[in-house]
Structures are given as C-alpha cells and as structure tokens.
PDB file of N, CA and C in Angstrom:
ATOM      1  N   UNK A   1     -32.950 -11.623  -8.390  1.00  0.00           N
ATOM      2  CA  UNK A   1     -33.005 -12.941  -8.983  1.00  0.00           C
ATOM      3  C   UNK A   1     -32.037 -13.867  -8.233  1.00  0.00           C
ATOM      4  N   UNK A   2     -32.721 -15.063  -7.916  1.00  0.00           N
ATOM      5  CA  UNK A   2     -31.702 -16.294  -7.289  1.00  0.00           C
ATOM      6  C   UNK A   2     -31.122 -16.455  -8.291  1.00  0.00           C
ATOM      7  N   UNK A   3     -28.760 -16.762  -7.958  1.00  0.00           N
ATOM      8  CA  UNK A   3     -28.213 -17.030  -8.752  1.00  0.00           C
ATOM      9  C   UNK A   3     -28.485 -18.746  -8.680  1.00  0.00           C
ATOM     10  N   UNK A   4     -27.959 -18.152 -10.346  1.00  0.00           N
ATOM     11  CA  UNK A   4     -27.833 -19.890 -10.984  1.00  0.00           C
ATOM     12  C   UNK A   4     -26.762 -20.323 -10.479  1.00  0.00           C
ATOM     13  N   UNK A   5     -25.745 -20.055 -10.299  1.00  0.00           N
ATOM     14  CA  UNK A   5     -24.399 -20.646 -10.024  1.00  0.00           C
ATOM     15  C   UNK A   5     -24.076 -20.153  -8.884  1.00  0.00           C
ATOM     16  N   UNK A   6     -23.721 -20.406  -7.855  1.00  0.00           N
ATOM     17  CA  UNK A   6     -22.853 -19.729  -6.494  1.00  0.00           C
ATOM     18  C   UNK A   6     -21.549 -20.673  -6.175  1.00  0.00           C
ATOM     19  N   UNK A   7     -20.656 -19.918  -6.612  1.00  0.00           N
ATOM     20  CA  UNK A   7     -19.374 -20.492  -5.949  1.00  0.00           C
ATOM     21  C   UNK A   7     -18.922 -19.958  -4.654  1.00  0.00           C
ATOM     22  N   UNK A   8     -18.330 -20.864  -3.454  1.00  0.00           N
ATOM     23  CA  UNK A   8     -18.581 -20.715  -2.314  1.00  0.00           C
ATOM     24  C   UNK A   8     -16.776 -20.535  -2.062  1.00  0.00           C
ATOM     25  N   UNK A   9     -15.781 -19.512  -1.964  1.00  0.00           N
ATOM     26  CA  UNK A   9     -14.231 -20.054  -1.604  1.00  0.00           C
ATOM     27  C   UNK A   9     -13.658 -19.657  -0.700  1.00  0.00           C
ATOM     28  N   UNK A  10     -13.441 -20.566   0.323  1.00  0.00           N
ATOM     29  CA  UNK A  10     -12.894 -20.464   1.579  1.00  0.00           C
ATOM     30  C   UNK A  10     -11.838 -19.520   1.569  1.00  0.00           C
ATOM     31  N   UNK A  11     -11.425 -18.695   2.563  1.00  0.00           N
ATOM     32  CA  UNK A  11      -9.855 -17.503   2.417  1.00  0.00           C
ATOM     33  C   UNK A  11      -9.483 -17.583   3.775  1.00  0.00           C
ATOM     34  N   UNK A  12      -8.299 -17.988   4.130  1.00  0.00           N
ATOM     35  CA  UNK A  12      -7.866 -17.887   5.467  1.00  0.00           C
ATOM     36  C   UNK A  12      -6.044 -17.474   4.808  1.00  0.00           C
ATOM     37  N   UNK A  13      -5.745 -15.960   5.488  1.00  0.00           N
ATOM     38  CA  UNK A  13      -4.737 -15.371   5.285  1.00  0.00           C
ATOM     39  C   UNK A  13      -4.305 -15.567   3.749  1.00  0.00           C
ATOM     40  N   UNK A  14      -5.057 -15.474   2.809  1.00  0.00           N
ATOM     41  CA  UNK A  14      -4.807 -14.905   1.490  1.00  0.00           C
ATOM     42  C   UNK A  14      -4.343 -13.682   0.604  1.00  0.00           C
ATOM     43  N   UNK A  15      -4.226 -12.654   1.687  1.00  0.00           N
ATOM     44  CA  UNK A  15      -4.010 -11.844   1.394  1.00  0.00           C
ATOM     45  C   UNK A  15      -2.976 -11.145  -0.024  1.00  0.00           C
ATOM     46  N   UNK A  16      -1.980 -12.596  -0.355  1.00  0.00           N
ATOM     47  CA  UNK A  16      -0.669 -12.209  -1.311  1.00  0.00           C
ATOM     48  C   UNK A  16      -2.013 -12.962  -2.511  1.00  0.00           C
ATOM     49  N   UNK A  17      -3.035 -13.411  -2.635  1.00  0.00           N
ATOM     50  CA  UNK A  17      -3.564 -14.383  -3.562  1.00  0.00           C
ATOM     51  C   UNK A  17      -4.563 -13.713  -4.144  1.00  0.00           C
ATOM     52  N   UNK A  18      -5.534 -13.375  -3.500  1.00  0.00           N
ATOM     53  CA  UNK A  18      -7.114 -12.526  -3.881  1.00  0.00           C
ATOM     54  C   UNK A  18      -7.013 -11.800  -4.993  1.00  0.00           C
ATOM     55  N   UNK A  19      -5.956 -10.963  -5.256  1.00  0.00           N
ATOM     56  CA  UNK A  19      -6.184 -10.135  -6.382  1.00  0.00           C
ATOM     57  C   UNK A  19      -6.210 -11.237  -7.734  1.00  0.00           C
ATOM     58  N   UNK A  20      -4.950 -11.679  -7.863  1.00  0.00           N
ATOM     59  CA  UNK A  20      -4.751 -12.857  -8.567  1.00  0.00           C
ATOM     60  C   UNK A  20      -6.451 -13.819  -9.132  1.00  0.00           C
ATOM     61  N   UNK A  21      -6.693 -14.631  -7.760  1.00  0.00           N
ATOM     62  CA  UNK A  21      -7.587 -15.204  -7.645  1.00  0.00           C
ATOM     63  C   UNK A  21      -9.237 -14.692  -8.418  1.00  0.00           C
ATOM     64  N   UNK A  22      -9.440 -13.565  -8.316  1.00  0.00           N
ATOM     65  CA  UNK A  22     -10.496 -12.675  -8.520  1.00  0.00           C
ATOM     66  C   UNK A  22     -10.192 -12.319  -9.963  1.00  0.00           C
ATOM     67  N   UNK A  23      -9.325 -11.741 -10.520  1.00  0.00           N
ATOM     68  CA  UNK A  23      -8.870 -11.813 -11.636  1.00  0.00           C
ATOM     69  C   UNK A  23      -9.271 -12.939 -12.942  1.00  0.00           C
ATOM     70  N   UNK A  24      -8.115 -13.898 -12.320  1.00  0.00           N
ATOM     71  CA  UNK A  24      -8.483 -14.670 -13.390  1.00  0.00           C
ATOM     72  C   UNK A  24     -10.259 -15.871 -13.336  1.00  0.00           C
ATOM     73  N   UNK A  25     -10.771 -15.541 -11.975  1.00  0.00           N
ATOM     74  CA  UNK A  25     -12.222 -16.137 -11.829  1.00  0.00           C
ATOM     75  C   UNK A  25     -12.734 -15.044 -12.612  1.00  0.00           C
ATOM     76  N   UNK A  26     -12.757 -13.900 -11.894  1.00  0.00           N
ATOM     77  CA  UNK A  26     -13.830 -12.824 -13.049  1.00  0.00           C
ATOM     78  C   UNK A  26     -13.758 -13.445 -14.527  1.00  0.00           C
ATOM     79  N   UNK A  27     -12.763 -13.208 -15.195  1.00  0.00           N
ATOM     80  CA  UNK A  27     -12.411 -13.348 -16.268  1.00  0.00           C
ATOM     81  C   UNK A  27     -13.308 -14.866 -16.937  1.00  0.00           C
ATOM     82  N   UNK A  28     -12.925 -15.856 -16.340  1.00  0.00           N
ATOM     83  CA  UNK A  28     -13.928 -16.529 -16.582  1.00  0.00           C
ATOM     84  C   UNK A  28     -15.142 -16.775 -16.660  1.00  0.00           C
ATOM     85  N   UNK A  29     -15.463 -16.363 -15.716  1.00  0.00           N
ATOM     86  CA  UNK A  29     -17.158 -15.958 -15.434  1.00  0.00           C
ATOM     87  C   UNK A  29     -18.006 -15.069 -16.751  1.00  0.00           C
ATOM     88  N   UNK A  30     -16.779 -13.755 -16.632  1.00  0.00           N
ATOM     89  CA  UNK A  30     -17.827 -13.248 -17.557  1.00  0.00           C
ATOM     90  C   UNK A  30     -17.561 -14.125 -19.056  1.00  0.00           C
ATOM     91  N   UNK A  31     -16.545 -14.596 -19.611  1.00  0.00           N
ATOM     92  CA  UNK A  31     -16.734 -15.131 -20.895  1.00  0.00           C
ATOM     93  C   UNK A  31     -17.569 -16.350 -21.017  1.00  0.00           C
ATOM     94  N   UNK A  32     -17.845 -16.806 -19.852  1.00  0.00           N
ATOM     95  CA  UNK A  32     -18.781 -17.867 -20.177  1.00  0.00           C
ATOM     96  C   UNK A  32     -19.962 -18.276 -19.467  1.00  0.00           C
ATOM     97  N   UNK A  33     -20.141 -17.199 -18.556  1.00  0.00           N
ATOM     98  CA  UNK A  33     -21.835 -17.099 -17.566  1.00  0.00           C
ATOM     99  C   UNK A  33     -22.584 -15.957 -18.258  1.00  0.00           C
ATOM    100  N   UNK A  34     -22.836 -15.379 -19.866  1.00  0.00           N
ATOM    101  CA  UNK A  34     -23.526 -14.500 -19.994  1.00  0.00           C
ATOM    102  C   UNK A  34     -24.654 -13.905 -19.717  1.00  0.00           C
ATOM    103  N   UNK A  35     -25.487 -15.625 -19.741  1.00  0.00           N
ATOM    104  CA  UNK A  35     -27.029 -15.306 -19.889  1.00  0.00           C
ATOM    105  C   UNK A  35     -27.758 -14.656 -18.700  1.00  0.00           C
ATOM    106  N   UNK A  36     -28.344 -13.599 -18.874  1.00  0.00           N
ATOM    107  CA  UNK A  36     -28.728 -12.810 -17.136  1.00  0.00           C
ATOM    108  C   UNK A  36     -29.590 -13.538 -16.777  1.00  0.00           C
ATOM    109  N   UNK A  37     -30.275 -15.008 -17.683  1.00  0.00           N
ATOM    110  CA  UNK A  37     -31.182 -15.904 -17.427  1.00  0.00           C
ATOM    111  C   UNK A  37     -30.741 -16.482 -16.224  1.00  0.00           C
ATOM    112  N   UNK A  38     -29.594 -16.794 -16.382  1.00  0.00           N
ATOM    113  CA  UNK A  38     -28.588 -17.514 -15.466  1.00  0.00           C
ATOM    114  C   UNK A  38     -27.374 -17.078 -14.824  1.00  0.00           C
ATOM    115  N   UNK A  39     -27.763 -16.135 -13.915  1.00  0.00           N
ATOM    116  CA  UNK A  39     -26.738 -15.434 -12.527  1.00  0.00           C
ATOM    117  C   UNK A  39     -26.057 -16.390 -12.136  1.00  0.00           C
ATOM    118  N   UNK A  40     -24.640 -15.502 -11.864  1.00  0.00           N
ATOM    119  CA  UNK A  40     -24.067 -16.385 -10.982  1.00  0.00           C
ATOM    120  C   UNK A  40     -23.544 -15.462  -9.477  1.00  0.00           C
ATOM    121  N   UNK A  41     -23.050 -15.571  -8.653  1.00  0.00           N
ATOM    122  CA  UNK A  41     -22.468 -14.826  -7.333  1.00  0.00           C
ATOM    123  C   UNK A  41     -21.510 -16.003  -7.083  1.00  0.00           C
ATOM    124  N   UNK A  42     -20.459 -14.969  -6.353  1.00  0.00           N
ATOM    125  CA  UNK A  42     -19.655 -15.597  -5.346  1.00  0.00           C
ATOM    126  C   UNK A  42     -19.499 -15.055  -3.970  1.00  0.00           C
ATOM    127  N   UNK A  43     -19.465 -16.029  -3.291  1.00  0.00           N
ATOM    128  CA  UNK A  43     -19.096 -15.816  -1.979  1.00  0.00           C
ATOM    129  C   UNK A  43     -18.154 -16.411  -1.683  1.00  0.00           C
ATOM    130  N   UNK A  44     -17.380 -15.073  -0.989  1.00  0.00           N
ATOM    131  CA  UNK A  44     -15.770 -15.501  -0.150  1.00  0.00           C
ATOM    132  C   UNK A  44     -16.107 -15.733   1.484  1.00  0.00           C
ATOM    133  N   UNK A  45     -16.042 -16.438   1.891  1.00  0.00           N
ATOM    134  CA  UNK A  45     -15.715 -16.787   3.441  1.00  0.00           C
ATOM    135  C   UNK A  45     -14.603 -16.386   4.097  1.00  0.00           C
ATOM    136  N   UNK A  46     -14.096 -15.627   4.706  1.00  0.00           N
ATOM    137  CA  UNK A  46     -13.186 -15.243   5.214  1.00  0.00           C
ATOM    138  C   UNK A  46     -13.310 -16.170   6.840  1.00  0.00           C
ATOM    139  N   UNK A  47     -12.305 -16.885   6.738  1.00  0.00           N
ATOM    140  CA  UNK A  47     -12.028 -17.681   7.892  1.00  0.00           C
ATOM    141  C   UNK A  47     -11.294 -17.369   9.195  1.00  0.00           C
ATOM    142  N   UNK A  48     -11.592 -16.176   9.579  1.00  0.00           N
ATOM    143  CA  UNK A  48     -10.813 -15.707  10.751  1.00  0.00           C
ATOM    144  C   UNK A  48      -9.114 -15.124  10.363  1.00  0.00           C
ATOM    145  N   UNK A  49      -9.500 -14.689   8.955  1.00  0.00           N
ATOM    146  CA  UNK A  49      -8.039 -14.602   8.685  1.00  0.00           C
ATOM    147  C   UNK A  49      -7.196 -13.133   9.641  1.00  0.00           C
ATOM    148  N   UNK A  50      -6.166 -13.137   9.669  1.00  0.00           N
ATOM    149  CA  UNK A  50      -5.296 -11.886  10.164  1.00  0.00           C
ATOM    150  C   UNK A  50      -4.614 -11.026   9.471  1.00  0.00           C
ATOM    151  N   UNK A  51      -4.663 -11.163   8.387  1.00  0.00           N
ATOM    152  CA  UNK A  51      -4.249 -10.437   7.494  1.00  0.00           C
ATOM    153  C   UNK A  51      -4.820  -9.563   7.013  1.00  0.00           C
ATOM    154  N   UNK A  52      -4.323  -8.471   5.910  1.00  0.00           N
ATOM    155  CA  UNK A  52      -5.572  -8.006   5.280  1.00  0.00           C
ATOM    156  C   UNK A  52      -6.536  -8.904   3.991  1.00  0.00           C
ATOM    157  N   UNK A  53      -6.729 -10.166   4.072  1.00  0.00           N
ATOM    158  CA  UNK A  53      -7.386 -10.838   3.543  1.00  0.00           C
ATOM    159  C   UNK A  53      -9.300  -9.961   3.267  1.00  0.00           C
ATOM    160  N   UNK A  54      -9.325 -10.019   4.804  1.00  0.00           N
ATOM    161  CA  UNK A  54     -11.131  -9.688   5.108  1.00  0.00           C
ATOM    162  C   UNK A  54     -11.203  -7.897   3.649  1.00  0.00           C
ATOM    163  N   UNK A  55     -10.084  -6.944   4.953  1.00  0.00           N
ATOM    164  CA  UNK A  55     -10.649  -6.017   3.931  1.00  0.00           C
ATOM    165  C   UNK A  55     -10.382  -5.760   2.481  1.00  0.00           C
ATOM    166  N   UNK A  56      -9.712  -6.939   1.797  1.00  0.00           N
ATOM    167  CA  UNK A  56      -9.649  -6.756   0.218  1.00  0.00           C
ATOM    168  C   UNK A  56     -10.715  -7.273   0.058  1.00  0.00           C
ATOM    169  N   UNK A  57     -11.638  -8.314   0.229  1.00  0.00           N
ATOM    170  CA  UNK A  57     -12.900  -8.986  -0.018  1.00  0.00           C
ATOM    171  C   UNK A  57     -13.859  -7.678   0.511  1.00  0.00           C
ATOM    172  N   UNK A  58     -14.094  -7.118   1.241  1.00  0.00           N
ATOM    173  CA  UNK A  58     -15.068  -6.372   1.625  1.00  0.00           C
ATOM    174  C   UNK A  58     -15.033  -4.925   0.403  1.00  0.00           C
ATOM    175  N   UNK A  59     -13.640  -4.860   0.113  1.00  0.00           N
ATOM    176  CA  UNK A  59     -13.263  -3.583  -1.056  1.00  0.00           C
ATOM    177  C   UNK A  59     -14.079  -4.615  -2.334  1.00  0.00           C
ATOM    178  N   UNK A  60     -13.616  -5.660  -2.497  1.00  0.00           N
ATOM    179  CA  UNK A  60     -14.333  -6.297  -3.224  1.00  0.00           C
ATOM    180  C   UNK A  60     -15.297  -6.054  -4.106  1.00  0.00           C
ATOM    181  N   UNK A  61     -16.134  -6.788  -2.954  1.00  0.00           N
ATOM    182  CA  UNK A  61     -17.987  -6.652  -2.638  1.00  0.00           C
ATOM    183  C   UNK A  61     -18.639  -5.310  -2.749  1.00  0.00           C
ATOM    184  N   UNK A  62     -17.821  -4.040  -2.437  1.00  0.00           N
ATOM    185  CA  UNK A  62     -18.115  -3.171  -2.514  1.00  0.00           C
ATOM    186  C   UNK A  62     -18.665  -2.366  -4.524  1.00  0.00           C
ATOM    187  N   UNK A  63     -17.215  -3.058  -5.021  1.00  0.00           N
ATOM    188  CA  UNK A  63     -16.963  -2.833  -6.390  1.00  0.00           C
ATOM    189  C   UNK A  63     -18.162  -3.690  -7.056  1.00  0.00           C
ATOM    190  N   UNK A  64     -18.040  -4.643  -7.116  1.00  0.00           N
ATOM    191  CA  UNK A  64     -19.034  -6.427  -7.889  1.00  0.00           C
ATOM    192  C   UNK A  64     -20.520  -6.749  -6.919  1.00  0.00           C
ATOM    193  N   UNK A  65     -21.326  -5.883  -7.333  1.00  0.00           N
ATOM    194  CA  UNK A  65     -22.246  -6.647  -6.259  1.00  0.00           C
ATOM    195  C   UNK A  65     -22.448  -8.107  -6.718  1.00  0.00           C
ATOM    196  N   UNK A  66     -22.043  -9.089  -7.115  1.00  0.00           N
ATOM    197  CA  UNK A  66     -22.723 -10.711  -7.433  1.00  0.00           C
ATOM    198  C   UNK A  66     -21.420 -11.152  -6.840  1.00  0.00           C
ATOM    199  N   UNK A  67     -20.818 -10.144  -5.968  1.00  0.00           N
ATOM    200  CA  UNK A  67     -19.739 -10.820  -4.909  1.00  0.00           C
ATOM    201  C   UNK A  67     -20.607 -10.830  -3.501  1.00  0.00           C
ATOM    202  N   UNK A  68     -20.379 -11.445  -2.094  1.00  0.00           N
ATOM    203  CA  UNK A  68     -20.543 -11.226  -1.110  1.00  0.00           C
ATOM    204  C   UNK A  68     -19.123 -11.725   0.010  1.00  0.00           C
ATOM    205  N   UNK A  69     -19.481 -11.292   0.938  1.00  0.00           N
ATOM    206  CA  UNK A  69     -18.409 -11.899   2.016  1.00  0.00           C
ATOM    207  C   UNK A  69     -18.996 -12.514   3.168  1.00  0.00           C
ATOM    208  N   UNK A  70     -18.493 -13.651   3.352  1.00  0.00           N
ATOM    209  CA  UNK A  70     -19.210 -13.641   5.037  1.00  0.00           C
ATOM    210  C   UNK A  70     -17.954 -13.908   5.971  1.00  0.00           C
ATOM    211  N   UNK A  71     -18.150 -13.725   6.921  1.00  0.00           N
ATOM    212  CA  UNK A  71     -16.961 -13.347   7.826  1.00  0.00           C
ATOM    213  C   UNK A  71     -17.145 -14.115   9.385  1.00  0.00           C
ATOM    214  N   UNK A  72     -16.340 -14.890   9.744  1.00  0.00           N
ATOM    215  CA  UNK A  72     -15.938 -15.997  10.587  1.00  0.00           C
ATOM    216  C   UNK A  72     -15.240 -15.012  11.718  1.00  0.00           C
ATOM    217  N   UNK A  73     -15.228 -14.785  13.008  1.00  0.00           N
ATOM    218  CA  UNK A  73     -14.684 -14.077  13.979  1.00  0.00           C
ATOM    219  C   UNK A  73     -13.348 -14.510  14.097  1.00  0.00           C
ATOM    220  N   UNK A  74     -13.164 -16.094  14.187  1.00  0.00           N
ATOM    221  CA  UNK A  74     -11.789 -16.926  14.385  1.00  0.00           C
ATOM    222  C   UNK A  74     -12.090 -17.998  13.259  1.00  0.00           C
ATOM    223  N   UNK A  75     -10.595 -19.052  13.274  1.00  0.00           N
ATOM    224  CA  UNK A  75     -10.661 -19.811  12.393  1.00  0.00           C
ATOM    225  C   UNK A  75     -11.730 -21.239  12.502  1.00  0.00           C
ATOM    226  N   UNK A  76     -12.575 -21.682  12.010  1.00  0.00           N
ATOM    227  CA  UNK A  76     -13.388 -22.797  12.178  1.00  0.00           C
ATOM    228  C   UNK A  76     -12.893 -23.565  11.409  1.00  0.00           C
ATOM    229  N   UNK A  77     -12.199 -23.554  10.070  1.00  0.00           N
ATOM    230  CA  UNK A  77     -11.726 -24.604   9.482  1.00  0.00           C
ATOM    231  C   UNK A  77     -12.765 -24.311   8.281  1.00  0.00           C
ATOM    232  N   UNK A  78     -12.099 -25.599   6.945  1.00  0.00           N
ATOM    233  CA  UNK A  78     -12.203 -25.190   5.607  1.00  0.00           C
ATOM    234  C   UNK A  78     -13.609 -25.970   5.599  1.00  0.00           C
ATOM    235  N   UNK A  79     -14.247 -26.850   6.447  1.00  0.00           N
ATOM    236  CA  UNK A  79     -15.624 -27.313   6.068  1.00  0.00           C
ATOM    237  C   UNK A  79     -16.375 -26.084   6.273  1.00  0.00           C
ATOM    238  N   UNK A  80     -16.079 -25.264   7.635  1.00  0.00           N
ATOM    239  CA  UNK A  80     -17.243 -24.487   8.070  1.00  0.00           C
ATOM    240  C   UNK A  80     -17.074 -23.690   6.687  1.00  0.00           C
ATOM    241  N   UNK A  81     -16.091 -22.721   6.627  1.00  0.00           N
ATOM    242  CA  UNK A  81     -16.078 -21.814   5.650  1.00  0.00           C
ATOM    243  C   UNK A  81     -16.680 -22.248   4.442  1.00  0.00           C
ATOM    244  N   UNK A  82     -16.789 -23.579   3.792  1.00  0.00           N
ATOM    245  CA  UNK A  82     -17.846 -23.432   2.832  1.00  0.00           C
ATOM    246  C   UNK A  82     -19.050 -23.915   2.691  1.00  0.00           C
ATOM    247  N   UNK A  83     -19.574 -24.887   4.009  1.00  0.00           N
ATOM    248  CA  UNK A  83     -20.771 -24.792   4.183  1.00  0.00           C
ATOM    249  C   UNK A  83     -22.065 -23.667   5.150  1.00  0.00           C
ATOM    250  N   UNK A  84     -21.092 -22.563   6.160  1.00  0.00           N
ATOM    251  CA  UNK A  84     -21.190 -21.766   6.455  1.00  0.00           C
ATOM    252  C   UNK A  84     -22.471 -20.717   5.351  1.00  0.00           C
ATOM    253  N   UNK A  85     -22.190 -20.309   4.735  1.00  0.00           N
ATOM    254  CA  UNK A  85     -22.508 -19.497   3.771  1.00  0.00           C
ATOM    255  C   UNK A  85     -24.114 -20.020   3.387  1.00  0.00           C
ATOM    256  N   UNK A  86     -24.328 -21.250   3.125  1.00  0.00           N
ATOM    257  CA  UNK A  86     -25.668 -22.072   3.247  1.00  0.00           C
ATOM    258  C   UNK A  86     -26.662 -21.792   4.246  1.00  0.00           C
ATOM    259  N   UNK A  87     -26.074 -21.200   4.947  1.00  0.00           N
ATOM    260  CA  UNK A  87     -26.762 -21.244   6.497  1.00  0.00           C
ATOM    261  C   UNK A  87     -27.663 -19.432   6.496  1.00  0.00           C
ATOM    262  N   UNK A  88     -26.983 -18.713   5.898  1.00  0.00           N
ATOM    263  CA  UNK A  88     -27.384 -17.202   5.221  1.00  0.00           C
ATOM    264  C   UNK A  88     -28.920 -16.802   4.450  1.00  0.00           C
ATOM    265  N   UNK A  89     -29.848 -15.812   4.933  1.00  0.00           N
ATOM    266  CA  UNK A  89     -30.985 -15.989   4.868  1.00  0.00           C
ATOM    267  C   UNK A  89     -30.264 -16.050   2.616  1.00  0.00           C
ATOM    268  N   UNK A  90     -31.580 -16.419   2.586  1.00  0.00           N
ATOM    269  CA  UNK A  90     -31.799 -16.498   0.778  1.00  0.00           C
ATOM    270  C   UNK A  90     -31.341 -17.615   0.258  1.00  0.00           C
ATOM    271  N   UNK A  91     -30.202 -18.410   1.142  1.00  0.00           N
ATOM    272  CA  UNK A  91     -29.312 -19.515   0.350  1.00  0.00           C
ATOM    273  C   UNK A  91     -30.317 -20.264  -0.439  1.00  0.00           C
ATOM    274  N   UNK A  92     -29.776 -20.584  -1.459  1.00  0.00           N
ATOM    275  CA  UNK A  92     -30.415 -21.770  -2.251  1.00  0.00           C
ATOM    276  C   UNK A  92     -29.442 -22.971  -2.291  1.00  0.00           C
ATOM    277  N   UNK A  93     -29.501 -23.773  -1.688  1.00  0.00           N
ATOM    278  CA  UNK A  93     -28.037 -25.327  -1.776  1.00  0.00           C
ATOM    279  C   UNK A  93     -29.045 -26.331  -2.135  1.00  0.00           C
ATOM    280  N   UNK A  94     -28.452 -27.350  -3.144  1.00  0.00           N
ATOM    281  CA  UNK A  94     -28.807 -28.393  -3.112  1.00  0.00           C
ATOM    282  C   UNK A  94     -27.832 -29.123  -3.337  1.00  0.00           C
TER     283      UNK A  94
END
C-alpha cells in the first residue's frame, strides 16, 4: 500500500541524535497515525555522513519496515537530501 504520510529527514553526522530522534517520532506516529487506511513511512537520507549515522539508520530499517534509508556517497546538501528521495522508483510527491 502507498503511504499516506511520508516524512522525508535529512541526517548528516547525527549520529549522538537518531536514537533520540526515532524515539520520540515513533512515539508519535504510532499514537496518532493508527488507521492502516492511512500508512505512513519515513525516510532518512543520509547525507554523506562520516559517522556512524548511515549504519544506525540501516539497523533501523532493518527493525521498522515503514522506515527506509537512502544514502548520498558525499555531502550534497540539505535540499538534495530531501528532495532526493522523490526521485526513488514508487515515490508518490505532490
């Protein structure tokens, strides 16, 4: 099923943040995206980070499938990283 909601969040060297970050988003999500009428996913962009940013998102994705990652070789900057992801077969953007 195409999600209803896709939040798109840029990560460049986040590594001290993600757990945090994921946390209190999950948390939200599930108390108030119930309806399976209406999916939601997120996608993290990993922006060329150097840290271990990439492989906590990929441990992630592994755990949550209505997570994904997409992954930037070097840094392009915070536009690419979240219009990037649009560009991915299935996207739905409007």
């Amino acid at each position: 099923m195409v999600p209803y909601l896709s939040i798109v969040i840029p990560i460049y060297n986040e590594e001290a943040n993600i757990t945090n970050l994921w946390s209190r988003l999950s948390k939200v999500l599930e108390e108030n995206w119930k309806d399976p009428a209406r999916p939601w996913e997120v996608v993290f962009t990993d922006d060329g980070s150097r840290d271990r940013s990439l492989d906590m998102l990929l441990e992630l994705a592994e755990k949550e499938p209505r997570v994904s990652v997409v992954e930037f070789n070097r840094n392009y900057g915070q536009h690419a990283a979240i219009f990037g992801p649009s560009r991915r077969p299935g996207a739905r953007w409007w």
